[in-house]
PDB file of N, CA and C in Angstrom:
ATOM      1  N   UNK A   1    -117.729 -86.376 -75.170  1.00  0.00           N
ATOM      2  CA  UNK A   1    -118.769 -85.493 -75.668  1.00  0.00           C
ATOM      3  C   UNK A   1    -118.114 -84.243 -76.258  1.00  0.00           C
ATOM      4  N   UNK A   2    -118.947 -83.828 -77.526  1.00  0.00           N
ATOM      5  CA  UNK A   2    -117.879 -82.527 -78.237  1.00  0.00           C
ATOM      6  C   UNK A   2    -118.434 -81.300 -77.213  1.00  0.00           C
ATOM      7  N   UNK A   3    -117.987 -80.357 -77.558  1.00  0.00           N
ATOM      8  CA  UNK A   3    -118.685 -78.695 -77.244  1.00  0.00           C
ATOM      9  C   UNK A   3    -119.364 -78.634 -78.200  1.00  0.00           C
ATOM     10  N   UNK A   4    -120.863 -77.732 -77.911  1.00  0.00           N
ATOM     11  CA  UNK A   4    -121.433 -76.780 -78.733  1.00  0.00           C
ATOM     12  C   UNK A   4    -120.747 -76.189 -79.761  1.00  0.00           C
ATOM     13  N   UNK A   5    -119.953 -75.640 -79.985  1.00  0.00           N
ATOM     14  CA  UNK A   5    -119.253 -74.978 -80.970  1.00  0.00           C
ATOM     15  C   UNK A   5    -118.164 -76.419 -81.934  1.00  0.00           C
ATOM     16  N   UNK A   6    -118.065 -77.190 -81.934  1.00  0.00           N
ATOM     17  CA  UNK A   6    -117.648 -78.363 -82.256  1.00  0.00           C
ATOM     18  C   UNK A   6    -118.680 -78.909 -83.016  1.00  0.00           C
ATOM     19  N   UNK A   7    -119.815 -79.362 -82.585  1.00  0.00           N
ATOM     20  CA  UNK A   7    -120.903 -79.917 -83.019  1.00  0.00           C
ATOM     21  C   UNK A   7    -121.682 -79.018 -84.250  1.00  0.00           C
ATOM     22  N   UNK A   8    -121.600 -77.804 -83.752  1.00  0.00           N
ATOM     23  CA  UNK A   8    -122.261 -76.829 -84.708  1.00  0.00           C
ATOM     24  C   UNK A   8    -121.258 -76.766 -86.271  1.00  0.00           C
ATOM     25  N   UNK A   9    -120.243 -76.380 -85.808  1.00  0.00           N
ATOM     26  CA  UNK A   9    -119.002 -76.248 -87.021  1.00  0.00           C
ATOM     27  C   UNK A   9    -119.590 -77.850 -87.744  1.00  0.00           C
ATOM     28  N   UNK A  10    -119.409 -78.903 -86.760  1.00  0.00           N
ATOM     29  CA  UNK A  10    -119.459 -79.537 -88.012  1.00  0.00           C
ATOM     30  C   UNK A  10    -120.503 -80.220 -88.702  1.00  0.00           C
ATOM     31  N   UNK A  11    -121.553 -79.670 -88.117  1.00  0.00           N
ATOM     32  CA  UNK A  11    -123.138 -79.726 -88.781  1.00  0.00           C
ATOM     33  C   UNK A  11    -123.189 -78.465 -89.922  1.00  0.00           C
ATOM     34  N   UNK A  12    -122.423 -77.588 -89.688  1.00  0.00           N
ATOM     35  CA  UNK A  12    -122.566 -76.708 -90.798  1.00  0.00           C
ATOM     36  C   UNK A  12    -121.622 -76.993 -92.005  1.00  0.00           C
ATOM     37  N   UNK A  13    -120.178 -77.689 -91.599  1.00  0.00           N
ATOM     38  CA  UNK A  13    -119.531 -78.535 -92.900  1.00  0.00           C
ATOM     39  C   UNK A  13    -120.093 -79.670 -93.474  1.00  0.00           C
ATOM     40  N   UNK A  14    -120.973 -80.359 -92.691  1.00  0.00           N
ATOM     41  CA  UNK A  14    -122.093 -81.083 -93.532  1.00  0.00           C
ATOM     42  C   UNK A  14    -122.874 -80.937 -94.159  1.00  0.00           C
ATOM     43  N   UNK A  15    -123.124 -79.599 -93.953  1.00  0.00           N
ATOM     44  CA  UNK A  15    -124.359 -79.376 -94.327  1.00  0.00           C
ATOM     45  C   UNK A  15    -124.595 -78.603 -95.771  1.00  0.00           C
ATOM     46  N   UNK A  16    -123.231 -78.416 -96.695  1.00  0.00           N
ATOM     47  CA  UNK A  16    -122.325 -77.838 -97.594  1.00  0.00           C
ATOM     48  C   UNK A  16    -123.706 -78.625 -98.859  1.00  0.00           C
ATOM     49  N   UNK A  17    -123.476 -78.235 -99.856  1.00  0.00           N
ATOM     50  CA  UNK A  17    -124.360 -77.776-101.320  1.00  0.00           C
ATOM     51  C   UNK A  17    -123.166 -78.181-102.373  1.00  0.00           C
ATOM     52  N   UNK A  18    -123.372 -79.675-102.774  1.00  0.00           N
ATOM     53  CA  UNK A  18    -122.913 -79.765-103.876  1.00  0.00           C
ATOM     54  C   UNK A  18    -123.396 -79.465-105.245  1.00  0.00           C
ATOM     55  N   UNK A  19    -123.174 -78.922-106.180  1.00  0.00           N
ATOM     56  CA  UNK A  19    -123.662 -77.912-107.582  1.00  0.00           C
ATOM     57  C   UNK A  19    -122.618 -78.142-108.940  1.00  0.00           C
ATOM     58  N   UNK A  20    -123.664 -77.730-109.241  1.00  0.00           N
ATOM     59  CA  UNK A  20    -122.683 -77.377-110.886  1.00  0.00           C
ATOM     60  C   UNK A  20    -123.292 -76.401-111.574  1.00  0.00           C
ATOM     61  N   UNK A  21    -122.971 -75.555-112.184  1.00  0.00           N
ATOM     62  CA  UNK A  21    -123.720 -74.486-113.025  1.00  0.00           C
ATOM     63  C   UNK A  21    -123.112 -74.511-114.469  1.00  0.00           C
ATOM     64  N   UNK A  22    -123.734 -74.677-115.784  1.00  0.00           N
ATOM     65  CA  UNK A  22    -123.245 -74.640-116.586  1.00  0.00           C
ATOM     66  C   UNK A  22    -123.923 -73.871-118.034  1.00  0.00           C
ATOM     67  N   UNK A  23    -122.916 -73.158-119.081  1.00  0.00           N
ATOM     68  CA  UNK A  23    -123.805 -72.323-119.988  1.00  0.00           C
ATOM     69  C   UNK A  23    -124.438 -73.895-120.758  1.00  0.00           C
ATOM     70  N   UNK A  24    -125.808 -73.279-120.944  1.00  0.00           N
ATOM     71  CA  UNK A  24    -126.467 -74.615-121.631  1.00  0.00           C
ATOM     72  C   UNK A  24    -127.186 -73.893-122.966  1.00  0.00           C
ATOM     73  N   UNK A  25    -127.021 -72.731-123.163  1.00  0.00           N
ATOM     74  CA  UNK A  25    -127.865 -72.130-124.449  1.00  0.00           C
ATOM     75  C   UNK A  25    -127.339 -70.653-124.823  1.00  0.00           C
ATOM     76  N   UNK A  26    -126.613 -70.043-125.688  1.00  0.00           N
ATOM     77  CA  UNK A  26    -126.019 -69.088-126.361  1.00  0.00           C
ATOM     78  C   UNK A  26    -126.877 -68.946-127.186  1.00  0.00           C
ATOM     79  N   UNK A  27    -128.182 -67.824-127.546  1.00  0.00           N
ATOM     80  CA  UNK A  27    -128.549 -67.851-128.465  1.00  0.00           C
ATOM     81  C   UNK A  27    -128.696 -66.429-128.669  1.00  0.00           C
ATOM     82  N   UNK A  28    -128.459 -65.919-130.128  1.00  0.00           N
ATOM     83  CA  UNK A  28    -128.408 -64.569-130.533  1.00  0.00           C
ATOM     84  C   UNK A  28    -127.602 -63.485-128.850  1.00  0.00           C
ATOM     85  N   UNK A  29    -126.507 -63.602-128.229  1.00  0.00           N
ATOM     86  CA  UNK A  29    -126.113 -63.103-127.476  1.00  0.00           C
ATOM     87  C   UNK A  29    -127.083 -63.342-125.982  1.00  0.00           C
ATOM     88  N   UNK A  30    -127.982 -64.543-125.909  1.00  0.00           N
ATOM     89  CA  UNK A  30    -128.932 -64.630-124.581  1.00  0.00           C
ATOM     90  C   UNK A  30    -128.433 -66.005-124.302  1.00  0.00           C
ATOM     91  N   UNK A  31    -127.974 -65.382-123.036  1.00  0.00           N
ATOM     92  CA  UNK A  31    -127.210 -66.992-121.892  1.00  0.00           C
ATOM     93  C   UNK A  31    -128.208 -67.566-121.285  1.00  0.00           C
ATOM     94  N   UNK A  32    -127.636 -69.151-120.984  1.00  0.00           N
ATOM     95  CA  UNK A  32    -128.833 -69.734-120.342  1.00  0.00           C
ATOM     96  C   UNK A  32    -127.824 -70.365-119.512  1.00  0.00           C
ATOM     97  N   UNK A  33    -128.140 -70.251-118.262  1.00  0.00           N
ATOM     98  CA  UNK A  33    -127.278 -71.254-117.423  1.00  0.00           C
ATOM     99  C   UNK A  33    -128.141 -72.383-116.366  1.00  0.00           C
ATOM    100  N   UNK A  34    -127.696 -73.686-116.852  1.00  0.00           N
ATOM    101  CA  UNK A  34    -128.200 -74.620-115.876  1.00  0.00           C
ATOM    102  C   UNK A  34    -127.479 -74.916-114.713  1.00  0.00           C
ATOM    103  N   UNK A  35    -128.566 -74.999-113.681  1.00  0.00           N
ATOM    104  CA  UNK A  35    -127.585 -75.502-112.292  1.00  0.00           C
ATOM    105  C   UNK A  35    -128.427 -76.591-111.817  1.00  0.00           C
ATOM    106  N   UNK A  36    -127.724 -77.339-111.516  1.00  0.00           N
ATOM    107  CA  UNK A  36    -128.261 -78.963-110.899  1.00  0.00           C
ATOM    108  C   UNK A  36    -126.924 -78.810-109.244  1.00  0.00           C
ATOM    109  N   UNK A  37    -128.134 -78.978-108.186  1.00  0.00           N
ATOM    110  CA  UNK A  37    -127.533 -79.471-107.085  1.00  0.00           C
ATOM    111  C   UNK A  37    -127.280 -81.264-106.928  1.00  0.00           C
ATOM    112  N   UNK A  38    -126.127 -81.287-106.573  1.00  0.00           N
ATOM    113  CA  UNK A  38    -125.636 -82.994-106.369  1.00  0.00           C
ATOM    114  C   UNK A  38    -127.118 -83.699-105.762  1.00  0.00           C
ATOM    115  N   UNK A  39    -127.174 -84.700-106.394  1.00  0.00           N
ATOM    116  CA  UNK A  39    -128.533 -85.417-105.461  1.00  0.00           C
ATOM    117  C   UNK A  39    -129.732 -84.596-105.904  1.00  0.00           C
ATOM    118  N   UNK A  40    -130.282 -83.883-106.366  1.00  0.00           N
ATOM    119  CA  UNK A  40    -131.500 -83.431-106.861  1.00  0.00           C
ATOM    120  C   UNK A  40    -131.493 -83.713-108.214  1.00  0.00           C
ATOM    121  N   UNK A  41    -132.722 -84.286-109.120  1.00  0.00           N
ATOM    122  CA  UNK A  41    -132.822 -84.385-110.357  1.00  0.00           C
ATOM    123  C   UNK A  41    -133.336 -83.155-111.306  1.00  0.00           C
ATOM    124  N   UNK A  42    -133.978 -81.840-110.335  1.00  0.00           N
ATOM    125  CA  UNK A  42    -133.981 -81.276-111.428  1.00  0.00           C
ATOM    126  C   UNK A  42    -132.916 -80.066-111.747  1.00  0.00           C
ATOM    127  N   UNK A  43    -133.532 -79.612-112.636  1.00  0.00           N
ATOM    128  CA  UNK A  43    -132.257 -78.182-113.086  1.00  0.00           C
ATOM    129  C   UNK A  43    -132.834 -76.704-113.067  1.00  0.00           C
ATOM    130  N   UNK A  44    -132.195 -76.073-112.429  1.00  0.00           N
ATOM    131  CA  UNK A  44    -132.966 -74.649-112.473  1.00  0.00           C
ATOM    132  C   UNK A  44    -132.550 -73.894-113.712  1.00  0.00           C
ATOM    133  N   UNK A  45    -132.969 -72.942-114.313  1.00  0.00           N
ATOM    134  CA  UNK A  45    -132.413 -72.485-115.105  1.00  0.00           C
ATOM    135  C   UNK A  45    -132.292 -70.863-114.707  1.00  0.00           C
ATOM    136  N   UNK A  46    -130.886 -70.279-115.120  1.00  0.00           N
ATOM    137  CA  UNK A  46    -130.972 -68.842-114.895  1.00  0.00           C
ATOM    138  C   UNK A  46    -130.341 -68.050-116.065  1.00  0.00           C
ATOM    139  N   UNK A  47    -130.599 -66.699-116.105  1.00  0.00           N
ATOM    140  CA  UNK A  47    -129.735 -65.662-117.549  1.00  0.00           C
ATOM    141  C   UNK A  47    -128.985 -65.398-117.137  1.00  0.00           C
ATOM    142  N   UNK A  48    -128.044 -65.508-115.906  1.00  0.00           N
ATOM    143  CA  UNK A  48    -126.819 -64.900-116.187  1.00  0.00           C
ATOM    144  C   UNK A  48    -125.515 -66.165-114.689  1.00  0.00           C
ATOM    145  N   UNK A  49    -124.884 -66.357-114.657  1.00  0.00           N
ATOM    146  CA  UNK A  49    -123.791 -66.793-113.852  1.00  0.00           C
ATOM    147  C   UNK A  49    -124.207 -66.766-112.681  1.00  0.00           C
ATOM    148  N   UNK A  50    -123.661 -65.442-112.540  1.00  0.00           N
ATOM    149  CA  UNK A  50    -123.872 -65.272-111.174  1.00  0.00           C
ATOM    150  C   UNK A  50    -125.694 -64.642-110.519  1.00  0.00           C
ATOM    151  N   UNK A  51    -126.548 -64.817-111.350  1.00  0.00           N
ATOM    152  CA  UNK A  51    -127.754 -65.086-110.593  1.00  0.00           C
ATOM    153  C   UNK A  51    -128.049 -66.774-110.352  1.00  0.00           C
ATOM    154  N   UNK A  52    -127.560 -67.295-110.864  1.00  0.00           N
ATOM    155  CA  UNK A  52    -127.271 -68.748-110.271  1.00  0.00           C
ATOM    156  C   UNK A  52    -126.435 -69.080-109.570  1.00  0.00           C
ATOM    157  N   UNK A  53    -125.029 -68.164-109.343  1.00  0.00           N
ATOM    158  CA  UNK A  53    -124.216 -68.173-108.110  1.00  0.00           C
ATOM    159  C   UNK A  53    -125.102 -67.524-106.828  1.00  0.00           C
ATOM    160  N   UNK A  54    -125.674 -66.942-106.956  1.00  0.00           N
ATOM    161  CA  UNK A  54    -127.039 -65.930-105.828  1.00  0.00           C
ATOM    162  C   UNK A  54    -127.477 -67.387-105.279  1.00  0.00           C
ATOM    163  N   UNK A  55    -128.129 -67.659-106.346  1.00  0.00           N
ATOM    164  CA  UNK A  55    -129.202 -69.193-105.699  1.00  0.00           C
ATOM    165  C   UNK A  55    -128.443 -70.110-105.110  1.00  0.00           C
ATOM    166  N   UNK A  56    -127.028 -70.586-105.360  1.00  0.00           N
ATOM    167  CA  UNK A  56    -126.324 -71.167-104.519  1.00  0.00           C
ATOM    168  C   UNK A  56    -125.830 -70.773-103.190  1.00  0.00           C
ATOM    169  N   UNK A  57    -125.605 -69.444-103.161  1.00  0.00           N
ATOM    170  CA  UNK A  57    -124.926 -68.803-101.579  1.00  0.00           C
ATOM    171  C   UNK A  57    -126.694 -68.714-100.998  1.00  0.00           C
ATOM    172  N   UNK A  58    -127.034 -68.528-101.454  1.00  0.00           N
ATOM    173  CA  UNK A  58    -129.029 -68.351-100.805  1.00  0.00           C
ATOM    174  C   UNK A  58    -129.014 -69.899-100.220  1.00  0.00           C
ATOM    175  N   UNK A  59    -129.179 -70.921-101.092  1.00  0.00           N
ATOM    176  CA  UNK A  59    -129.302 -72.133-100.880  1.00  0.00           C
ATOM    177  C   UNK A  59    -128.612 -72.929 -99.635  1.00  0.00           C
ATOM    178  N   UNK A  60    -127.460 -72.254 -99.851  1.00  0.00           N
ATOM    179  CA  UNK A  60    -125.914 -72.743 -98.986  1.00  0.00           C
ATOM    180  C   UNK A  60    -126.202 -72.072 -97.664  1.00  0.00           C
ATOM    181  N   UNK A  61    -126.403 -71.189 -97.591  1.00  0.00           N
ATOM    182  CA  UNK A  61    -126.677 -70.242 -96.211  1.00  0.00           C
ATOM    183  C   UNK A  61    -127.827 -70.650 -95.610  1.00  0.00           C
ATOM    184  N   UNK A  62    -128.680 -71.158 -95.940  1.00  0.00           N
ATOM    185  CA  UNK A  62    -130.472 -71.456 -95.535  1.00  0.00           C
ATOM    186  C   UNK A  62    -129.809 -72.949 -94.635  1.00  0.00           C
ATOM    187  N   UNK A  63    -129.053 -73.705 -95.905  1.00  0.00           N
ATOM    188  CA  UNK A  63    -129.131 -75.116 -95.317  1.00  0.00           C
ATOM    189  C   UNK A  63    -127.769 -75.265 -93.942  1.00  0.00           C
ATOM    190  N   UNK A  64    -126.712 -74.290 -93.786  1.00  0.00           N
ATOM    191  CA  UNK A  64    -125.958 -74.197 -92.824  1.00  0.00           C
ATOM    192  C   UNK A  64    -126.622 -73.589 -91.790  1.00  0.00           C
ATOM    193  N   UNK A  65    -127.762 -72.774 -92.070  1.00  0.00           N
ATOM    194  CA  UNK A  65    -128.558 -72.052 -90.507  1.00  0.00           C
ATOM    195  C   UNK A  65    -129.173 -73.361 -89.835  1.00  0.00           C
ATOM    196  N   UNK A  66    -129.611 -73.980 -90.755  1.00  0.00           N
ATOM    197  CA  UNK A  66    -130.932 -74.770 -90.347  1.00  0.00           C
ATOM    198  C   UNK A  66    -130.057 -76.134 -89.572  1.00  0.00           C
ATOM    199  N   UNK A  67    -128.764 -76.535 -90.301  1.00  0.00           N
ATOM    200  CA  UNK A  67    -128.226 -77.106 -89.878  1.00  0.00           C
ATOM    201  C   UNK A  67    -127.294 -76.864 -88.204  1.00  0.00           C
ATOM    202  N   UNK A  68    -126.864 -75.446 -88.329  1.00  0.00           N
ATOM    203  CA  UNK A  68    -126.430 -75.515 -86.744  1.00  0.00           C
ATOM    204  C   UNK A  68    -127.672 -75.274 -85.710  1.00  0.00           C
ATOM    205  N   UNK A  69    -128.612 -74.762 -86.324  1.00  0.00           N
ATOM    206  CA  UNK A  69    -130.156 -74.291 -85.092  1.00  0.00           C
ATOM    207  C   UNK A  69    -130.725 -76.109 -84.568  1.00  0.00           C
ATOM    208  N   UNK A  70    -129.717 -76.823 -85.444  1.00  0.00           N
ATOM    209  CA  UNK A  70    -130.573 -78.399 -85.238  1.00  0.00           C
ATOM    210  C   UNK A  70    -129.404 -78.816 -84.169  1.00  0.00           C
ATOM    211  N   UNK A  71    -128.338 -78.547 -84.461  1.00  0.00           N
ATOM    212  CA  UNK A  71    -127.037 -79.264 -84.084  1.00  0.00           C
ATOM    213  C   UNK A  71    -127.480 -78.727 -82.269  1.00  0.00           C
ATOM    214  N   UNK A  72    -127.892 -76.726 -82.338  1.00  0.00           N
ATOM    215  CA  UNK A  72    -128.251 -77.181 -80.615  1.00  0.00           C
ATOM    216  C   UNK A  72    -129.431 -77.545 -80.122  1.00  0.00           C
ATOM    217  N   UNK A  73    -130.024 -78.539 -81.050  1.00  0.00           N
ATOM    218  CA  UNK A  73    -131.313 -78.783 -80.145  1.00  0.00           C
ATOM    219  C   UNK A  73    -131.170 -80.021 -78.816  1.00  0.00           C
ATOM    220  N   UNK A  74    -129.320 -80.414 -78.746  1.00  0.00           N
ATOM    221  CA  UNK A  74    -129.434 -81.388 -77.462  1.00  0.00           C
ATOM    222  C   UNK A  74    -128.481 -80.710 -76.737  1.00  0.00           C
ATOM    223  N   UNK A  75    -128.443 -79.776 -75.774  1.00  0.00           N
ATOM    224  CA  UNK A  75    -127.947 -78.678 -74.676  1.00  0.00           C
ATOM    225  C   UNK A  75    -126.509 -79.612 -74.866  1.00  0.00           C
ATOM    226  N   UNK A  76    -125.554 -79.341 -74.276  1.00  0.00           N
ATOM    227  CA  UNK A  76    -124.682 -79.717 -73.721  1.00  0.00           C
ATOM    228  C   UNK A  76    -124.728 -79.929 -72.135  1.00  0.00           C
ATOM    229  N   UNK A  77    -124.110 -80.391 -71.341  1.00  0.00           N
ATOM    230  CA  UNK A  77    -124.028 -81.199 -69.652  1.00  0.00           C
ATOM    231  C   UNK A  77    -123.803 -79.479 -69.368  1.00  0.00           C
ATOM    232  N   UNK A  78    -122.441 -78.376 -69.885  1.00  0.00           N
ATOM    233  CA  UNK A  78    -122.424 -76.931 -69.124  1.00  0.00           C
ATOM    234  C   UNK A  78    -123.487 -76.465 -69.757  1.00  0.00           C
ATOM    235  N   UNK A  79    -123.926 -76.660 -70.715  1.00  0.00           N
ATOM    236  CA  UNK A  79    -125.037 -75.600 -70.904  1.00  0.00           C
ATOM    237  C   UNK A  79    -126.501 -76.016 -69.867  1.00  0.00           C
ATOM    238  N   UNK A  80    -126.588 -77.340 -69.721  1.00  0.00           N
ATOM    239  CA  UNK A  80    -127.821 -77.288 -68.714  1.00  0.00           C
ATOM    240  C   UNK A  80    -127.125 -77.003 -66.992  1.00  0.00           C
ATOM    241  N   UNK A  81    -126.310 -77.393 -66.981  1.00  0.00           N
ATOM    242  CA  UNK A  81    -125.689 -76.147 -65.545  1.00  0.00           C
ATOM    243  C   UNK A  81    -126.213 -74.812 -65.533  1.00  0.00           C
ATOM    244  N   UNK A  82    -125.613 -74.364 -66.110  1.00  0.00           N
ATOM    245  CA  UNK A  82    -125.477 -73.048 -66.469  1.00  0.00           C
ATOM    246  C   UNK A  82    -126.963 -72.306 -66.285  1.00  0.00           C
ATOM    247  N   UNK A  83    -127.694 -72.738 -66.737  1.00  0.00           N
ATOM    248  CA  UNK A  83    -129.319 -72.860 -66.879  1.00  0.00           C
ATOM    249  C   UNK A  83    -129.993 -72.663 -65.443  1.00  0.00           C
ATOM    250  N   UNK A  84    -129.854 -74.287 -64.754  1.00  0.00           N
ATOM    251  CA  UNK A  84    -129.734 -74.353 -63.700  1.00  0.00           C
ATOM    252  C   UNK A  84    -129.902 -73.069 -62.408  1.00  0.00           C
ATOM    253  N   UNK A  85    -128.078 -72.814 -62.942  1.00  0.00           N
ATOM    254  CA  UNK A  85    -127.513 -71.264 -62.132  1.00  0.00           C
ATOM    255  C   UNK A  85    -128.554 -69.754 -62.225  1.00  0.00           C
ATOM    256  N   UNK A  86    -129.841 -69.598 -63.534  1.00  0.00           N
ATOM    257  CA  UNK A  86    -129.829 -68.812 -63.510  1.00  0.00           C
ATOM    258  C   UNK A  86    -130.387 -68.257 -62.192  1.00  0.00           C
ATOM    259  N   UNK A  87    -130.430 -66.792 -62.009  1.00  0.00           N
ATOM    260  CA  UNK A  87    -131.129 -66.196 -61.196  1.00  0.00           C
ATOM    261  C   UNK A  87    -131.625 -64.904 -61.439  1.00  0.00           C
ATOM    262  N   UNK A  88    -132.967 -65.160 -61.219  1.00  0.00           N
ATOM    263  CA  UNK A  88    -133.832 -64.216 -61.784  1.00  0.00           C
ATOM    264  C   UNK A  88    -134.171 -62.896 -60.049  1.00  0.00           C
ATOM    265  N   UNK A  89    -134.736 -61.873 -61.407  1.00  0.00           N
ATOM    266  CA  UNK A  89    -135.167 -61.098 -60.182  1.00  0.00           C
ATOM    267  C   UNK A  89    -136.374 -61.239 -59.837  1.00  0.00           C
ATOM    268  N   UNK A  90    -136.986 -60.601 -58.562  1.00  0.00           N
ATOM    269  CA  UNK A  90    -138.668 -60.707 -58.681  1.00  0.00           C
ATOM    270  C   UNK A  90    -138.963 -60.185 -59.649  1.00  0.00           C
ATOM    271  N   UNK A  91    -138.667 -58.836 -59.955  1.00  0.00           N
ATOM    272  CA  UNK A  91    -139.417 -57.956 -61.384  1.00  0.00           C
ATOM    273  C   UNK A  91    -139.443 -59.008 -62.521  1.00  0.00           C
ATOM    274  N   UNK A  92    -138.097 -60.386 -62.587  1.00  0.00           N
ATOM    275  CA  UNK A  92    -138.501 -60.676 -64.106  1.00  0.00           C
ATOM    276  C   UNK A  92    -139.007 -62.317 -63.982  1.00  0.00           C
ATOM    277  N   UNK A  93    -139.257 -62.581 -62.437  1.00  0.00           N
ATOM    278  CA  UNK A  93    -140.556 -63.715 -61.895  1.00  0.00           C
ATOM    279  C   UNK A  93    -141.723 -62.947 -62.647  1.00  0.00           C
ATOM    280  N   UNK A  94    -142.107 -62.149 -61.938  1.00  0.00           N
ATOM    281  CA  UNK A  94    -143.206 -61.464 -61.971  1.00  0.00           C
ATOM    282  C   UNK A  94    -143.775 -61.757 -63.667  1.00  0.00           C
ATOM    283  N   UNK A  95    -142.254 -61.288 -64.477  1.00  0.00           N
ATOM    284  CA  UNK A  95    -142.818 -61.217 -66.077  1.00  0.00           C
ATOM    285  C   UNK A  95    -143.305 -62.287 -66.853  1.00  0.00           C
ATOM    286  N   UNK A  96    -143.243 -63.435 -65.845  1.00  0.00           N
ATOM    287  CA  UNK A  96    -143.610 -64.700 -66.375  1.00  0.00           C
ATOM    288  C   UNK A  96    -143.045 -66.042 -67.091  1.00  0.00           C
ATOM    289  N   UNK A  97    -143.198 -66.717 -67.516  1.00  0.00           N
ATOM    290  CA  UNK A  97    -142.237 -68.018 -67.679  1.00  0.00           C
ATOM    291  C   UNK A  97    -141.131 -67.728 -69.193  1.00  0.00           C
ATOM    292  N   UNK A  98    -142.333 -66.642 -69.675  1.00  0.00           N
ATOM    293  CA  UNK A  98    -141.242 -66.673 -71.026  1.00  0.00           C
ATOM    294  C   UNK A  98    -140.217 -65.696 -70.839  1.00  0.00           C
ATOM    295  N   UNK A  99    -139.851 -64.820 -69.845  1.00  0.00           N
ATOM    296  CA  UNK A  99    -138.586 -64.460 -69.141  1.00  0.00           C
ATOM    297  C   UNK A  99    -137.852 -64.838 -68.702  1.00  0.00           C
ATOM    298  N   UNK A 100    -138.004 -66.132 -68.144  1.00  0.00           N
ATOM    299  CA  UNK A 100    -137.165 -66.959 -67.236  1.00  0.00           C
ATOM    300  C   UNK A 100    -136.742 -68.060 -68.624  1.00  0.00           C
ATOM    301  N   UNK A 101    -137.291 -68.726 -69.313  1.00  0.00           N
ATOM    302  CA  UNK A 101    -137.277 -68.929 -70.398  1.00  0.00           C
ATOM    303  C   UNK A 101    -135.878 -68.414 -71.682  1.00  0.00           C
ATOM    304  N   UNK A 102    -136.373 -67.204 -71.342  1.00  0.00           N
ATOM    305  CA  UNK A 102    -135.124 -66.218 -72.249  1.00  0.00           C
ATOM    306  C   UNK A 102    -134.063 -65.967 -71.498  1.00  0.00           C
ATOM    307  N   UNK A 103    -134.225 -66.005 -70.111  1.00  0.00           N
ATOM    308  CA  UNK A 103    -132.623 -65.869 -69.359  1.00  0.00           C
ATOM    309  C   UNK A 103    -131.606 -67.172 -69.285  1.00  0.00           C
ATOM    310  N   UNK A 104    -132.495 -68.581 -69.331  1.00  0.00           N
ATOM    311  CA  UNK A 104    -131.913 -69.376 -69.404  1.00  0.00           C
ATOM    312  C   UNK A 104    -131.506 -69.657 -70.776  1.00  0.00           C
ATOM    313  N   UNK A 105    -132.186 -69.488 -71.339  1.00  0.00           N
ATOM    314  CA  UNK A 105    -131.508 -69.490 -72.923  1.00  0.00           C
ATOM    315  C   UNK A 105    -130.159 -68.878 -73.328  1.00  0.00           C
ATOM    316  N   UNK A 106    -130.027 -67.735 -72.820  1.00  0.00           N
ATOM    317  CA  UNK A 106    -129.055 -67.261 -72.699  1.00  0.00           C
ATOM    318  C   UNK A 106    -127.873 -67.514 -71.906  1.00  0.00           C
ATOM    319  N   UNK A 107    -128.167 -68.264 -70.964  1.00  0.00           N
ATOM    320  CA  UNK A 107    -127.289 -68.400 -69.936  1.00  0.00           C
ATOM    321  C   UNK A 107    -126.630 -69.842 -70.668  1.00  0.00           C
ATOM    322  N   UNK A 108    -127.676 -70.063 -71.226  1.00  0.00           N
ATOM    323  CA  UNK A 108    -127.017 -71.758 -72.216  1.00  0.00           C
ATOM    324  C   UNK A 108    -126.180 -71.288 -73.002  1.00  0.00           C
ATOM    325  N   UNK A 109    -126.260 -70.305 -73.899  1.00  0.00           N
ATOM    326  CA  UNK A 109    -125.252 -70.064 -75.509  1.00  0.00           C
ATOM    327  C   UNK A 109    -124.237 -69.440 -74.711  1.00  0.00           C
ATOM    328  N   UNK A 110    -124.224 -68.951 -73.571  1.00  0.00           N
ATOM    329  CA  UNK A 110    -123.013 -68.033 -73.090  1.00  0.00           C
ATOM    330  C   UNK A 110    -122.105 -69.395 -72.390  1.00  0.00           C
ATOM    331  N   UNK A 111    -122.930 -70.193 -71.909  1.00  0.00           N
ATOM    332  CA  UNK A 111    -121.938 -71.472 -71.701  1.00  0.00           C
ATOM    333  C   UNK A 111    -121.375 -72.074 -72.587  1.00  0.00           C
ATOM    334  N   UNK A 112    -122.362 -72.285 -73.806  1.00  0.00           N
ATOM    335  CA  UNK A 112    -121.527 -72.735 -74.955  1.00  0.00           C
ATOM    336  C   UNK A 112    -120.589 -72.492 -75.599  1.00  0.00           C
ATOM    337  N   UNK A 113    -120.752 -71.299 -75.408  1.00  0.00           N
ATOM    338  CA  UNK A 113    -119.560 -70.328 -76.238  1.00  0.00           C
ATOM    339  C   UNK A 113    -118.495 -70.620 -75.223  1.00  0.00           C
ATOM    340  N   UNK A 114    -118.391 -70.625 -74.235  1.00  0.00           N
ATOM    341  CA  UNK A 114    -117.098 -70.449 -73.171  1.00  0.00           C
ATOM    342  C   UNK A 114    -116.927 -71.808 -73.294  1.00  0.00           C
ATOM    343  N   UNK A 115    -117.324 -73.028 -73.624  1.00  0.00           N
ATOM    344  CA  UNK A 115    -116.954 -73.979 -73.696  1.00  0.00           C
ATOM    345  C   UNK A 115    -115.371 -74.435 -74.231  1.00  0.00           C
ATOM    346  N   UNK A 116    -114.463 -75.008 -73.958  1.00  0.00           N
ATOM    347  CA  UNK A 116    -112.900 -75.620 -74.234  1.00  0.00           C
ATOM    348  C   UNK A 116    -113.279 -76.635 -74.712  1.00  0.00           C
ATOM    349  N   UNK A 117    -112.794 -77.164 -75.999  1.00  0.00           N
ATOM    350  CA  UNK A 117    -112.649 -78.481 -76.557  1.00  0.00           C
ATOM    351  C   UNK A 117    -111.579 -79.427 -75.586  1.00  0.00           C
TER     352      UNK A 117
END
């Protein structure tokens, strides 16, 4: 079984944005640049380079979040320990399940993170 931090890294190198951006129209000094992502048929069009380099790091960043927030949706064996271990006070019994909730949550990513390949 990998670590959390193993699994995530490489859900987020999967999860990479193949592209091309290219000038497709010079007219009277007005740029047109097309960008087609690998596997999508259509083409966006933008006026300048790098506002179509924008839409790629936008694009690229959305699909690597979404990709590691998926990668921990199956705990690891220390992270449900860890969980397990927490211990709450009365004051944050008292506050109700979505406290206990948030301590174990935490007590999971702090396992993860300490995790050794």
């Amino acid at each position: 079984m990998s670590t959390m931090v193993e699994r995530v890294a490489r859900a987020i190198d999967e999860a990479d944005v193949g592209y091309s951006i290219n000038l497709t129209r010079l007219v009277d000094g007005v740029s047109t640049y097309t960008l087609r992502y690998h596997g999508v048929s259509d083409l966006l069009e933008f006026g300048s380079y790098d506002e179509a380099s924008e839409h790629v790091r936008a694009t690229r960043d959305e699909r690597r979040a979404r990709a590691a927030i998926e990668a921990m949706m199956e705990p690891t064996e220390a992270m449900l320990r860890c969980a397990d271990e927490v211990v709450l006070t009365d004051e944050e019994i008292h506050r109700g399940p979505f406290e206990m909730s948030k301590a174990e949550w935490q007590a999971m990513i702090q396992a993860a993170l300490k995790e050794q390949a």
